[in-house]
N, C-alpha and C. Protein backbone atom coordinates (compact mmCIF):
# COMPACT_ATOMS: atom_id res chain seq x y z
N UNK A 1 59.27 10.52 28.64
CA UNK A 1 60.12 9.43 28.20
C UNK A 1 61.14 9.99 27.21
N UNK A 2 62.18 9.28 27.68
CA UNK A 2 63.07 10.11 26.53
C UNK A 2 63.39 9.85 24.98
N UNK A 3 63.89 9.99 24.07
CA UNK A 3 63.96 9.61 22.99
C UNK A 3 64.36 8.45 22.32
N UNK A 4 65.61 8.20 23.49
CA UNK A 4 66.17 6.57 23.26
C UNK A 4 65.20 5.61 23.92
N UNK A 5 64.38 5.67 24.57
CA UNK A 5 63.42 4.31 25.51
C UNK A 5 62.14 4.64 24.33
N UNK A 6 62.32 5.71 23.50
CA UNK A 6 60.96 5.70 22.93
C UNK A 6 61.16 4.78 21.65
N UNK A 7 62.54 5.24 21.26
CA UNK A 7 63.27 4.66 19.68
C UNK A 7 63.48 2.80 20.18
N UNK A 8 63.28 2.86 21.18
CA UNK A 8 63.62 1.14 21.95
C UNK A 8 62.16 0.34 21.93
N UNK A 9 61.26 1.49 22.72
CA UNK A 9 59.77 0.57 22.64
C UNK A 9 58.99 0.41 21.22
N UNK A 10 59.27 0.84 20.50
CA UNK A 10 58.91 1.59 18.94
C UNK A 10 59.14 -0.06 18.21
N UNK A 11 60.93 -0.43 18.64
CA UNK A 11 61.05 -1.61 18.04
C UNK A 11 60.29 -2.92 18.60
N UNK A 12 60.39 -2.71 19.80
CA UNK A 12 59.94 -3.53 20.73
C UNK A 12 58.34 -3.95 20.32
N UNK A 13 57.85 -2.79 19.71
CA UNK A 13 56.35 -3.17 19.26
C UNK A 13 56.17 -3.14 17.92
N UNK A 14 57.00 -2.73 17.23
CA UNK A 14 57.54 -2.90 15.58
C UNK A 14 56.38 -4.37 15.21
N UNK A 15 56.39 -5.43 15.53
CA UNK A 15 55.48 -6.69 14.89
C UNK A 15 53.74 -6.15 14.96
N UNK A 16 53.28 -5.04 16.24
CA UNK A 16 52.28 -4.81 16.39
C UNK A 16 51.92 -3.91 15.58
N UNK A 17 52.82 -2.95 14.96
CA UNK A 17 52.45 -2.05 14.35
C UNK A 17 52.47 -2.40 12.96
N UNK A 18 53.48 -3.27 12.19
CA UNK A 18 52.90 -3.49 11.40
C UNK A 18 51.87 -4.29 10.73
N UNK A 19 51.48 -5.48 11.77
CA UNK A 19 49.90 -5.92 12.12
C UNK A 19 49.22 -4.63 11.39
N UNK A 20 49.07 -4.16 12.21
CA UNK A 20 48.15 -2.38 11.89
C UNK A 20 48.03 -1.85 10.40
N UNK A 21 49.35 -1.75 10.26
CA UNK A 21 49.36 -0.96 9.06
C UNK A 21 48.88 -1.85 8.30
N UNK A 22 49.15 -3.07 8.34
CA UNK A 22 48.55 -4.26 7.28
C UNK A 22 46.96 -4.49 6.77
N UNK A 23 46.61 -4.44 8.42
CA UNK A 23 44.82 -4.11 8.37
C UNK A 23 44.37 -3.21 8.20
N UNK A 24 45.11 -2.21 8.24
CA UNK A 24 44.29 -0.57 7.40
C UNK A 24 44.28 -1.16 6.05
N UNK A 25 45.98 -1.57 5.25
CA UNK A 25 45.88 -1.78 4.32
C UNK A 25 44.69 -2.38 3.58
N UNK A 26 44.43 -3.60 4.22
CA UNK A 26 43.43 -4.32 3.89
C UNK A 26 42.19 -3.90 3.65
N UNK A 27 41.81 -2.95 4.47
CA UNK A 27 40.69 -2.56 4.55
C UNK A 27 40.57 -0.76 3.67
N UNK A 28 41.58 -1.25 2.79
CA UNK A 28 41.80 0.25 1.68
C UNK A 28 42.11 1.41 2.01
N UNK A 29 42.70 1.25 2.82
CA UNK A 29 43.97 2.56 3.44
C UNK A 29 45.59 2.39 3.35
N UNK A 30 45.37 2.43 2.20
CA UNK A 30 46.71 2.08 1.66
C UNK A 30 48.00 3.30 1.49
N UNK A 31 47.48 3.99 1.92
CA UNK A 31 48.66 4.85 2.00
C UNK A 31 49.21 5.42 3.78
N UNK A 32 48.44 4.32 4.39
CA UNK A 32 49.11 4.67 5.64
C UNK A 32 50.01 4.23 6.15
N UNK A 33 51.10 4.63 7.25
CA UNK A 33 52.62 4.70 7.22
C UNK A 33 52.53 4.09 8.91
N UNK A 34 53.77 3.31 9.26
CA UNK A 34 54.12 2.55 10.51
C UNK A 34 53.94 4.26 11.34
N UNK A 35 54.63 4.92 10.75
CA UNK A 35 55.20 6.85 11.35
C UNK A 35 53.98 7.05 11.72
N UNK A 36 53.33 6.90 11.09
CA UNK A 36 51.78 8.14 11.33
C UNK A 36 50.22 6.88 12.22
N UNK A 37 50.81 5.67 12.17
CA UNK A 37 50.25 5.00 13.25
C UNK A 37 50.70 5.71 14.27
N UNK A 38 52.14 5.47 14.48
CA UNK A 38 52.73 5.64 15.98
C UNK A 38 52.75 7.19 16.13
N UNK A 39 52.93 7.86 15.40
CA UNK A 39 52.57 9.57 15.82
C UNK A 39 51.16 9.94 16.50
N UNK A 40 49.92 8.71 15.75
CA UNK A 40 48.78 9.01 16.42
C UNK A 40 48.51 8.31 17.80
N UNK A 41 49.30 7.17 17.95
CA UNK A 41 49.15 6.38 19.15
C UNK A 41 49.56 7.55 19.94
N UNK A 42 50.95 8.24 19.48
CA UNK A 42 51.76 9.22 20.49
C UNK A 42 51.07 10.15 20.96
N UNK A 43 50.81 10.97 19.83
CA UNK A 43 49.97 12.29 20.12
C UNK A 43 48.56 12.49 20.58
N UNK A 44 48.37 11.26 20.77
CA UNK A 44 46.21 11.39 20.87
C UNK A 44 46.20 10.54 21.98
N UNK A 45 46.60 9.26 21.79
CA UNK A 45 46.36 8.37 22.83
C UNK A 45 47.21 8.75 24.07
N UNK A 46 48.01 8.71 23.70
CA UNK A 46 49.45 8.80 25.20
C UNK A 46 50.07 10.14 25.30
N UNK A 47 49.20 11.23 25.07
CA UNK A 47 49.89 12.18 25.56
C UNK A 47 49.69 12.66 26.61
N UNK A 48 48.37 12.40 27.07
CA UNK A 48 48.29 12.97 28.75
C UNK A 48 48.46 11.99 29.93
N UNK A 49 49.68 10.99 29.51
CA UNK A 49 49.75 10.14 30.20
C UNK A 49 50.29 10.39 32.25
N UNK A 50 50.08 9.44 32.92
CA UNK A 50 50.41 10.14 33.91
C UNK A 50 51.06 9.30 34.60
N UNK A 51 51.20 7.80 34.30
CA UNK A 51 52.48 7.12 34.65
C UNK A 51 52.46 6.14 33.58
N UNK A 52 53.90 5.56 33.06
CA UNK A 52 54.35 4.89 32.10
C UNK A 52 53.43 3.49 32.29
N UNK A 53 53.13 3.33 30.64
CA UNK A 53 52.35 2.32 30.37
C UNK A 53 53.40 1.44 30.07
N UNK A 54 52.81 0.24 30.19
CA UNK A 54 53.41 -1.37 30.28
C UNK A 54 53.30 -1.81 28.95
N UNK A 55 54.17 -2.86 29.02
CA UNK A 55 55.00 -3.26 27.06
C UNK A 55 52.96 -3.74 26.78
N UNK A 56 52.22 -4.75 27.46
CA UNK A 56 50.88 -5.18 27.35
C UNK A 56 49.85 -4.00 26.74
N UNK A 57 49.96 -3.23 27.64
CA UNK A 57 49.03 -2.01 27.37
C UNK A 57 49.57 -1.39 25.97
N UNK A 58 50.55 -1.23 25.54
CA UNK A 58 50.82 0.03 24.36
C UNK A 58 50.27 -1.02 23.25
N UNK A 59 50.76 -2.41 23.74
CA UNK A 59 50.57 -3.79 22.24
C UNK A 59 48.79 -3.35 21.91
N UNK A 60 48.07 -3.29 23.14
CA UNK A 60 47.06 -3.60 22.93
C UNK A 60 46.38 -2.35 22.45
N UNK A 61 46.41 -0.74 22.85
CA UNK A 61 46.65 -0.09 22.13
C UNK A 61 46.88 0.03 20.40
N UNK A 62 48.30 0.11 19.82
CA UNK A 62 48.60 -0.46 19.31
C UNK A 62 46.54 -1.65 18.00
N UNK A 63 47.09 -2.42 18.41
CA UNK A 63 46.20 -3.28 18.55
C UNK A 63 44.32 -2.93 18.14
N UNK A 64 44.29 -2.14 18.93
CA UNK A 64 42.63 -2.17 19.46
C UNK A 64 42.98 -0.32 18.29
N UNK A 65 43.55 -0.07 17.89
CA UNK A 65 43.14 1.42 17.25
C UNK A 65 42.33 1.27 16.09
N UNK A 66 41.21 2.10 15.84
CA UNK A 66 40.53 1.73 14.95
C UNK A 66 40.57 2.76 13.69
N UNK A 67 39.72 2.69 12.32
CA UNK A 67 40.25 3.39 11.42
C UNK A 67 39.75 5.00 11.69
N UNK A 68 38.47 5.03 12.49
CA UNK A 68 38.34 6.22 12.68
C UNK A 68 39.13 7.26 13.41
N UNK A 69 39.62 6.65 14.61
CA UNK A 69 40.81 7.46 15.01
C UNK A 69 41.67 7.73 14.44
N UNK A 70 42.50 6.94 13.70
CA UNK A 70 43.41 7.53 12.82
C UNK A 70 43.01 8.26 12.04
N UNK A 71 41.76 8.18 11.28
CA UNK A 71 41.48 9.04 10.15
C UNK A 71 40.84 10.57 10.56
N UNK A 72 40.74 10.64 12.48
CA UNK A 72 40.35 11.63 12.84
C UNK A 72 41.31 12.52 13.20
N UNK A 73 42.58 11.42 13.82
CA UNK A 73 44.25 12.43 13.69
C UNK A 73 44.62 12.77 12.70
N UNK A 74 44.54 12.14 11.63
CA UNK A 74 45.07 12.34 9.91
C UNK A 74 44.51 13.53 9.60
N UNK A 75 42.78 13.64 9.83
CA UNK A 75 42.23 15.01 8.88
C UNK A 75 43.12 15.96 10.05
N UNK A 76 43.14 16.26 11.29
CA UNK A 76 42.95 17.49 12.41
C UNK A 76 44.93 17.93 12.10
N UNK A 77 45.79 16.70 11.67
CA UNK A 77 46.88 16.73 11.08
C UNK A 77 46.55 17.84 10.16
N UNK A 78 45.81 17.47 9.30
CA UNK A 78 46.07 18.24 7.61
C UNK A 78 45.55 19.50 7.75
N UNK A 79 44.77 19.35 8.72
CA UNK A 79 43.89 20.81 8.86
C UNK A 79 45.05 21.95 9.51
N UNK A 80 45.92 21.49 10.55
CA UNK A 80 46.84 21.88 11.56
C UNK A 80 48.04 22.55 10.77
N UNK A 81 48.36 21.51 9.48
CA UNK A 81 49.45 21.72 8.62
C UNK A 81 49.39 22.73 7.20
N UNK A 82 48.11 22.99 7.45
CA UNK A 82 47.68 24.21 6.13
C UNK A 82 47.47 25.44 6.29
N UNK A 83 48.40 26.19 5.82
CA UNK A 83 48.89 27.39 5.97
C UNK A 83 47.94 28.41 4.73
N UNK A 84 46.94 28.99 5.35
CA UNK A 84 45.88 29.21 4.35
C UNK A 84 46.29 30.81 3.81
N UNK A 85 47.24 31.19 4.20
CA UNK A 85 47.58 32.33 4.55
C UNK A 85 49.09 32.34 3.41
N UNK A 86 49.75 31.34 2.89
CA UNK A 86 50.63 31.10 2.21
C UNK A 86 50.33 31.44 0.49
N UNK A 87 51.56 31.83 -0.03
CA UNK A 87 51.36 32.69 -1.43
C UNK A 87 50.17 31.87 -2.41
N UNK A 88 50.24 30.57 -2.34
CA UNK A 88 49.84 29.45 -3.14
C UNK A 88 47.66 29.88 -2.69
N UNK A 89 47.58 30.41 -1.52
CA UNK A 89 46.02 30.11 -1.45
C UNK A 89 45.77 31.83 -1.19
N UNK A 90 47.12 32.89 -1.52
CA UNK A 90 47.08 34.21 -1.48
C UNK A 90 45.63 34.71 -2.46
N UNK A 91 45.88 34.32 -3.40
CA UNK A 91 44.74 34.60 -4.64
C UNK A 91 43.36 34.67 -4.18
N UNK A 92 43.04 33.29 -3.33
CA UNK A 92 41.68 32.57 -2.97
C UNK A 92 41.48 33.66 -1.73
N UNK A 93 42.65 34.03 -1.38
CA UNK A 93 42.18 35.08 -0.26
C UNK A 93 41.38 36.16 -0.87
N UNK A 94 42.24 36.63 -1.95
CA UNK A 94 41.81 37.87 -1.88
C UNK A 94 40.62 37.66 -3.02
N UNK A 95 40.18 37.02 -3.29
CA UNK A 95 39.11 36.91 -4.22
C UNK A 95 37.84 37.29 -2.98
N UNK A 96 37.59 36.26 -2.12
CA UNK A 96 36.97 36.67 -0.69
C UNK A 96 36.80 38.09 -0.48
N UNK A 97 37.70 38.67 -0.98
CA UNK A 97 37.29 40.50 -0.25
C UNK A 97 37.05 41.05 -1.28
């Protein structure tokens, strides 16, 4: 899908997602972002898709995601994004040897 039908369905489900973010909120996940819902819907749920899902299906999606999934894309995120090897954790390296 290309970037503009993605930046189109994004709005198109904009009321569902922030549903979402509202009920994380609620439920004391308060620092989670409309972005990092829909990055995990993107990247986990719909990436091995194999024909385009319907406006119904993504809502419900969307919808039906629960806190553990996100919080299982969030950690495998942070884990993915840490560069253990960078000057800042250089020290902790070499203490190890």
């Amino acid at each position: 899908m290309e970037k503009e039908q993605m930046k189109a369905l994004r709005e198109q489900v904009m009321p569902a997602l922030i549903c979402k973010k509202e009920e994380f909120q609620l439920l004391g996940y308060e620092q989670v972002t409309i972005d990092e819902i829909w990055d995990c819907l993107f990247y986990k749920k719909w990436k091995k898709l194999k024909e385009e899902k319907k406006l119904f299906e993504i809502v419900n999606d969307i919808l039906t995601l629960s806190v553990s999934e996100y919080m299982t894309y969030m950690t495998v995120q942070a884990h993915q994004e840490t560069n253990w090897f960078a000057e800042d954790n250089l020290e902790a390296l070499e203490e190890l040897f």
